[in-house]
N, C-alpha and C. Protein backbone atom coordinates (compact mmCIF):
# COMPACT_ATOMS: atom_id res chain seq x y z
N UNK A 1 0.85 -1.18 0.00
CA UNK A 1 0.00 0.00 0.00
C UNK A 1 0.89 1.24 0.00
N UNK A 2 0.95 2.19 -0.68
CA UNK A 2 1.49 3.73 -0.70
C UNK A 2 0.45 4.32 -1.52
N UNK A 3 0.86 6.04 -1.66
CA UNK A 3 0.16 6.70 -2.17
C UNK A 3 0.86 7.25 -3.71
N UNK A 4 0.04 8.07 -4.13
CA UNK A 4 -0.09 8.22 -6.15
C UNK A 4 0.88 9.24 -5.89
N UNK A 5 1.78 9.55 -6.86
CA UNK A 5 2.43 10.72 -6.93
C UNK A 5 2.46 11.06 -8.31
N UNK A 6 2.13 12.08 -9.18
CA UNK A 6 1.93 12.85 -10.42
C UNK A 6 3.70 12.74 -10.72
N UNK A 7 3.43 12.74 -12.52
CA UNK A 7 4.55 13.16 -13.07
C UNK A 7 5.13 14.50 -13.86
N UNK A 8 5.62 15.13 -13.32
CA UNK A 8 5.58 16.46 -14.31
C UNK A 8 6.89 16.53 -15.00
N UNK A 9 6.47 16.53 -16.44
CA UNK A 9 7.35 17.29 -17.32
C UNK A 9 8.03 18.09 -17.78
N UNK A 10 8.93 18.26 -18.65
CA UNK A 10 9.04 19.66 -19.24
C UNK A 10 7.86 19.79 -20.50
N UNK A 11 7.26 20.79 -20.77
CA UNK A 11 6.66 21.05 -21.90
C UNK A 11 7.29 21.32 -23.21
N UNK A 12 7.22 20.57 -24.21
CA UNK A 12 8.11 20.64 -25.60
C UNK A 12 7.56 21.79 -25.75
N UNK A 13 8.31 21.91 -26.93
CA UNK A 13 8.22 23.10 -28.35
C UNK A 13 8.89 22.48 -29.39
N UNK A 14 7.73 22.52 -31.01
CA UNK A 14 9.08 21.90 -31.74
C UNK A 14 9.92 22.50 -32.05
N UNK A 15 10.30 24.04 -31.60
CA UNK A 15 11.41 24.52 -31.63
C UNK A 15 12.81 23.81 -30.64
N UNK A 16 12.53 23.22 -29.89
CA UNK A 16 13.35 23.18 -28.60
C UNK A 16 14.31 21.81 -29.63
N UNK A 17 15.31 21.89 -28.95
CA UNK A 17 16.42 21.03 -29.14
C UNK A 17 16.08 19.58 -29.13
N UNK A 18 15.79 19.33 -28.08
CA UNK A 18 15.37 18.03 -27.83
C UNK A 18 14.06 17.14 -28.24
N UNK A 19 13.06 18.47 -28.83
CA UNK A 19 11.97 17.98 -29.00
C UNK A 19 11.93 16.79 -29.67
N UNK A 20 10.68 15.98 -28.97
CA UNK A 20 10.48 14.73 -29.58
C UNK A 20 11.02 13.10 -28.61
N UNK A 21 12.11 13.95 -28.16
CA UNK A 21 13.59 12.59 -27.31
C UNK A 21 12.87 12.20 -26.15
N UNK A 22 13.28 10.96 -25.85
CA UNK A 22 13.08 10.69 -24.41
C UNK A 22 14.39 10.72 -24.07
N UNK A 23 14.47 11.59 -22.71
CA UNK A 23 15.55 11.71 -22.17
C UNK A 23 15.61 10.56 -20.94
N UNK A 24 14.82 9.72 -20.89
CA UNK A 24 14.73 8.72 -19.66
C UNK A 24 15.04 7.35 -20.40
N UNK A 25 15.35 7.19 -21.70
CA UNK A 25 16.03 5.90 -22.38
C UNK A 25 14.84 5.17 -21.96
N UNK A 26 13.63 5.50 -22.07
CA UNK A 26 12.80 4.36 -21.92
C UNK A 26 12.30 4.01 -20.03
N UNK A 27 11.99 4.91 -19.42
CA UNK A 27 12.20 4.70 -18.35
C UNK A 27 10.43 4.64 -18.09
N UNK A 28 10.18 4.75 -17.05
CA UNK A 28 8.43 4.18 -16.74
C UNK A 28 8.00 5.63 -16.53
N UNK A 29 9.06 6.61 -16.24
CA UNK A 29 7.97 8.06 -16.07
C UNK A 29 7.86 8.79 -17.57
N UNK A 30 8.24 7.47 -18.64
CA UNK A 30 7.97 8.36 -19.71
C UNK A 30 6.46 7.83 -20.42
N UNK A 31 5.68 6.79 -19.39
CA UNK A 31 4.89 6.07 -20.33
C UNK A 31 3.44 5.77 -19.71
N UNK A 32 4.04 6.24 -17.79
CA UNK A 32 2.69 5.45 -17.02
C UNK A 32 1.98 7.14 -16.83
N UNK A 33 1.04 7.06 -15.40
CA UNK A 33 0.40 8.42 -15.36
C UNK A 33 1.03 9.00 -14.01
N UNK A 34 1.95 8.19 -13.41
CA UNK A 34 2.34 8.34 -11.72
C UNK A 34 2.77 7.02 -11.06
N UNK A 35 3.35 7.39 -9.76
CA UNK A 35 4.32 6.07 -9.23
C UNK A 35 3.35 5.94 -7.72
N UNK A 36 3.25 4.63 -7.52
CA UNK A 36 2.60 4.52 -6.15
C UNK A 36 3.90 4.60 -5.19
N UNK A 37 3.64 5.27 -4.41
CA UNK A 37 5.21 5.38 -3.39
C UNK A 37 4.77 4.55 -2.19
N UNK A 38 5.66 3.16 -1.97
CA UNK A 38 4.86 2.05 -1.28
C UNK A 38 5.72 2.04 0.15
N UNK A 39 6.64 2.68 0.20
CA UNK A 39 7.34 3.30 1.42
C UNK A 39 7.01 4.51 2.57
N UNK A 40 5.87 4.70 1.90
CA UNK A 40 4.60 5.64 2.34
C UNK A 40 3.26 4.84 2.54
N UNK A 41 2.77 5.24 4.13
CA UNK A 41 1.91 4.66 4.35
C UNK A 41 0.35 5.32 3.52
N UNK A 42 -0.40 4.25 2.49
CA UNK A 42 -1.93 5.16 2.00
C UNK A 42 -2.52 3.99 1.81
N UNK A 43 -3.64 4.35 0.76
CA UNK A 43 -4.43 3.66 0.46
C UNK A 43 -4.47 2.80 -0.58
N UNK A 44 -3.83 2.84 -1.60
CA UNK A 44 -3.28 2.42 -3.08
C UNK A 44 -2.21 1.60 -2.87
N UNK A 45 -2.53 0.45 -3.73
CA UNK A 45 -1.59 -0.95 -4.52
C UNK A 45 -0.63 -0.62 -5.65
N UNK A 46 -0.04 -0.81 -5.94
CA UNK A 46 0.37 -0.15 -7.20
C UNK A 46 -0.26 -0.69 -8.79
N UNK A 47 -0.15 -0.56 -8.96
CA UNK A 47 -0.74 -1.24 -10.68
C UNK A 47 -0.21 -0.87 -12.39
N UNK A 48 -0.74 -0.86 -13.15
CA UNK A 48 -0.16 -0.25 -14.33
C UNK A 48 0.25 0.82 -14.76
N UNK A 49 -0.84 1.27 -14.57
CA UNK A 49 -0.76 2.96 -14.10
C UNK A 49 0.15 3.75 -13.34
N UNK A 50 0.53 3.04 -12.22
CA UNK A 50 1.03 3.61 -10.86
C UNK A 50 2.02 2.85 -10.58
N UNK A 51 2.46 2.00 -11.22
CA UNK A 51 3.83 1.31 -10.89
C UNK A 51 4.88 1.60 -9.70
N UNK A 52 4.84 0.42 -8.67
CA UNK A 52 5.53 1.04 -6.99
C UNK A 52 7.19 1.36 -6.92
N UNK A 53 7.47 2.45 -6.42
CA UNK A 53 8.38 3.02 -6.23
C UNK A 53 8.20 3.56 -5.09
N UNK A 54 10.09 4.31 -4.99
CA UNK A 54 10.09 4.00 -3.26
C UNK A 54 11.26 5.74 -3.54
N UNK A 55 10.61 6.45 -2.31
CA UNK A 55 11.23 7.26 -2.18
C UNK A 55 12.58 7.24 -1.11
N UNK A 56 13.87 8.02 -1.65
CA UNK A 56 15.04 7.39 -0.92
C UNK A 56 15.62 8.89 -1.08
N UNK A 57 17.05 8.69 0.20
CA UNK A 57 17.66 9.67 0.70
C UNK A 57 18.85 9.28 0.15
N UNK A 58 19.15 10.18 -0.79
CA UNK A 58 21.04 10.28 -1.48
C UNK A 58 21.65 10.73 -1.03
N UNK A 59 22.60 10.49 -0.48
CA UNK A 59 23.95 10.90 0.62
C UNK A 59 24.98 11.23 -0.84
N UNK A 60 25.20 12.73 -0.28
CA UNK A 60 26.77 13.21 -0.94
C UNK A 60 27.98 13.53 -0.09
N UNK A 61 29.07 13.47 -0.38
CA UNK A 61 30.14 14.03 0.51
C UNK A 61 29.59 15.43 0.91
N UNK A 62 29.08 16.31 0.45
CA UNK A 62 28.52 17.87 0.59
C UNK A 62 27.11 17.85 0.88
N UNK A 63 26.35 16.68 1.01
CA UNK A 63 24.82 17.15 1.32
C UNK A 63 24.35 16.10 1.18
N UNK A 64 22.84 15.74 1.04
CA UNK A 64 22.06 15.15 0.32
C UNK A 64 21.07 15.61 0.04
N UNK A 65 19.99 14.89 -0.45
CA UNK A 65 18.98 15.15 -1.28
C UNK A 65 17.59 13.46 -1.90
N UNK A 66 16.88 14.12 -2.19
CA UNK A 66 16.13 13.08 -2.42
C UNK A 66 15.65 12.43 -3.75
N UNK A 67 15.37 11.21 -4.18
CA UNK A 67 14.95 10.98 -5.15
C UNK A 67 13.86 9.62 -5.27
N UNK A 68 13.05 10.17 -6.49
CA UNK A 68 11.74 8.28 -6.54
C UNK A 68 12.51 7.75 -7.45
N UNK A 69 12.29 6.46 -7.08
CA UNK A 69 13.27 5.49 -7.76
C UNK A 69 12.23 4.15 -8.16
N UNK A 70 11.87 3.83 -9.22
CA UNK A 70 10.61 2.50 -9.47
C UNK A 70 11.57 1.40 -8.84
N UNK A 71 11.05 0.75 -8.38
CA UNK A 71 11.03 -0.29 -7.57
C UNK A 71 11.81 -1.29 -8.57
N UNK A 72 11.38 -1.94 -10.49
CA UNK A 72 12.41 -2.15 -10.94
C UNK A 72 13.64 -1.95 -11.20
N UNK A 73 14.00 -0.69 -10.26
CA UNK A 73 14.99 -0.07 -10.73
C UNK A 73 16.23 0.20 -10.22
N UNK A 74 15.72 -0.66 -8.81
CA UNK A 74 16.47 -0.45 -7.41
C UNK A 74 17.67 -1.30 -7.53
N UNK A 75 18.00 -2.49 -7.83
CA UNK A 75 18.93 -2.73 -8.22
C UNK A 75 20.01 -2.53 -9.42
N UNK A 76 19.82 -1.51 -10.12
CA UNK A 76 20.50 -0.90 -11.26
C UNK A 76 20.75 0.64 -10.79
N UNK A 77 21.65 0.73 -11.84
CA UNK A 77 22.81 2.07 -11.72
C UNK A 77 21.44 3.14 -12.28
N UNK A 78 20.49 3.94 -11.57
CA UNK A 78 19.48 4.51 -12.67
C UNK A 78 20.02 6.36 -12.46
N UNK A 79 19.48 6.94 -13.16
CA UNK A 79 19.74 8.37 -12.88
C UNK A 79 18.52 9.12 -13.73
N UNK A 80 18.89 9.81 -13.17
CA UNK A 80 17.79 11.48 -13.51
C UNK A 80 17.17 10.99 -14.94
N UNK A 81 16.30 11.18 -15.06
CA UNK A 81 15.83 11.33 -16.56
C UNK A 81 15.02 12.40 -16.88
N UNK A 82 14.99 13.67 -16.06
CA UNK A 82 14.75 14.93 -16.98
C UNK A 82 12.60 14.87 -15.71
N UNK A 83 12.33 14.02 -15.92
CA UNK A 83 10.99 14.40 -14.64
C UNK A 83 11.64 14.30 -13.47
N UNK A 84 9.74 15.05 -13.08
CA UNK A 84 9.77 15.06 -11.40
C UNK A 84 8.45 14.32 -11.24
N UNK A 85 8.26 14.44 -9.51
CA UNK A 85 7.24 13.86 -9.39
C UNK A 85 6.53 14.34 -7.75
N UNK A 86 5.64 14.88 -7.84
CA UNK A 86 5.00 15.49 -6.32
C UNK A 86 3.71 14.77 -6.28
N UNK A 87 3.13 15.11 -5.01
CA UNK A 87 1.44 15.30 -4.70
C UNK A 87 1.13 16.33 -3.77
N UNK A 88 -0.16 16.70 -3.23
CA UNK A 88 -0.11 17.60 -2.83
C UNK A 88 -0.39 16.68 -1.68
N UNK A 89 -0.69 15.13 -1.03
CA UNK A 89 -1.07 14.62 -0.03
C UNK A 89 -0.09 14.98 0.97
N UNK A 90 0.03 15.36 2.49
CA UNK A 90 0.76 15.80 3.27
C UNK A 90 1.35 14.66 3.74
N UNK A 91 1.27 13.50 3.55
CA UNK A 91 1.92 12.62 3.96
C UNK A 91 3.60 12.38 3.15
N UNK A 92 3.32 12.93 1.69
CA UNK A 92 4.56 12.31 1.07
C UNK A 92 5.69 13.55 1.60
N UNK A 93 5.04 15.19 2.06
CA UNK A 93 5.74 16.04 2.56
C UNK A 93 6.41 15.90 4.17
N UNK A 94 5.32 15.00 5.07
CA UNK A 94 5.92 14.26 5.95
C UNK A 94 7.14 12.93 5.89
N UNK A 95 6.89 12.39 4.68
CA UNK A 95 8.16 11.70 4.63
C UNK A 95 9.47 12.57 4.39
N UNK A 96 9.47 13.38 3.46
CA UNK A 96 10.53 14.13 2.69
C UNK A 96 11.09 14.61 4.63
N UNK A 97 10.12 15.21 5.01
CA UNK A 97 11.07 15.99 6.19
C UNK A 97 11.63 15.00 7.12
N UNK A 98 11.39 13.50 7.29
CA UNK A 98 11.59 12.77 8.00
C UNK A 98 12.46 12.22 7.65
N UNK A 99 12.84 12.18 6.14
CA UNK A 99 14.03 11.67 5.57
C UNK A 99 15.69 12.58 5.55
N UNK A 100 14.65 13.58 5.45
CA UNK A 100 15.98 14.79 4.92
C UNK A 100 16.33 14.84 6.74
N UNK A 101 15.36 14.76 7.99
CA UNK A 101 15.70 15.06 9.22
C UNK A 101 15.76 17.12 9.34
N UNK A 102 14.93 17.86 8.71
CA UNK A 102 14.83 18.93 8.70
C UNK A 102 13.44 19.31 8.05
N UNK A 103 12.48 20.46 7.91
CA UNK A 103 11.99 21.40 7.37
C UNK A 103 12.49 21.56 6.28
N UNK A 104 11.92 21.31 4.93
CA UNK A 104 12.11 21.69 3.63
C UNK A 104 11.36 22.26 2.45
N UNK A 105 11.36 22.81 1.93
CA UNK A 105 10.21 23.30 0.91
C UNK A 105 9.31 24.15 1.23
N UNK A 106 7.97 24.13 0.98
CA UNK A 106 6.98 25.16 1.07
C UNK A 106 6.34 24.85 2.13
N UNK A 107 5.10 25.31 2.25
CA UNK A 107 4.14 25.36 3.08
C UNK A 107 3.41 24.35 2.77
N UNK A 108 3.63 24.04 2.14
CA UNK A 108 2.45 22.10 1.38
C UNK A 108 3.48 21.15 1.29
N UNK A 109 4.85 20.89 2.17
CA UNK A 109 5.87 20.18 2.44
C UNK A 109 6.89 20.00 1.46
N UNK A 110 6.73 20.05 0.14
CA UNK A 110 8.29 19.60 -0.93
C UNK A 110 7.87 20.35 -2.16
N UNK A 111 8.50 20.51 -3.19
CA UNK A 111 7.96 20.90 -4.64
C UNK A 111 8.43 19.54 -5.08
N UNK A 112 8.39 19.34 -6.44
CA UNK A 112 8.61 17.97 -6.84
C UNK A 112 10.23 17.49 -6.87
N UNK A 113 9.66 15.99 -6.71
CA UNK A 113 10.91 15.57 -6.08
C UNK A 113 11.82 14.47 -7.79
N UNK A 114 12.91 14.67 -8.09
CA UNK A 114 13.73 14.38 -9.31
C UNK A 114 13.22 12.48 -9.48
N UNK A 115 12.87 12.17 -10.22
CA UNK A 115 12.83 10.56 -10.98
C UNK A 115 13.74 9.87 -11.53
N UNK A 116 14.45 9.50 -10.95
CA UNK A 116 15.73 8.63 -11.07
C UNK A 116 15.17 6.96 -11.70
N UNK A 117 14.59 7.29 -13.03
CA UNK A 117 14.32 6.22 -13.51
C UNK A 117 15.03 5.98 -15.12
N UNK A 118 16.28 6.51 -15.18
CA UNK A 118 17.24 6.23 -16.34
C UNK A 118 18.58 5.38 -16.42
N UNK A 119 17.94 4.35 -17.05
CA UNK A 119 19.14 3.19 -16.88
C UNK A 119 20.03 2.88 -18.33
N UNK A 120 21.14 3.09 -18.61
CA UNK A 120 21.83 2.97 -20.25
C UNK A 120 22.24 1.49 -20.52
């Protein structure tokens, strides 16, 4: 059980450079509608649509930071592929602060958080 989290894009132009590319090599936030985050306590299974992923804390020598990671994906080298992914449910903003161990973001707990679903 976790809860839905939205995927947001960049918006093309067919002017833009890239237009057209997937910059995620095929990754699941280029194809489903949102990730069930099952490391979060809700109401939702994951399914086709919502494929389960797990939100995680990246340790740097200088900081960290956070990222959703699909659950196929956890054992592979994956990285950024250009989305994000939020909700406005206060629970996924209660994880973020519980992870990071601080106050972060807005007043509705995080802005969207990077999709580390790009594997080469």
């Amino acid at each position: 059980m976790g809860i839905h989290v939205d995927i947001y894009t960049q918006r093309e132009h067919p002017d833009d450079l890239f237009y057209g590319e997937d910059c995620t090599n095929g990754g699941e936030s280029s194809y489903v509608k949102g990730f069930c985050i099952t490391d979060i306590g809700g109401p939702f299974e994951p399914c086709k649509d919502y494929p389960a992923a797990k939100l995680i804390k990246q340790e740097f020598g200088f900081g960290c930071s956070l990222k959703i990671v699909p659950e196929t994906k956890l054992d592979k080298a994956a990285s950024f592929g250009g989305n994000f992914a939020s909700t406005t449910d206060s629970r996924f903003g209660d994880k973020c602060r519980e992870l990071m161990g601080k106050d972060i973001g807005n007043v509705y707990g995080l802005g969207p958080v990077p999709i580390h679903d790009r594997v080469e």
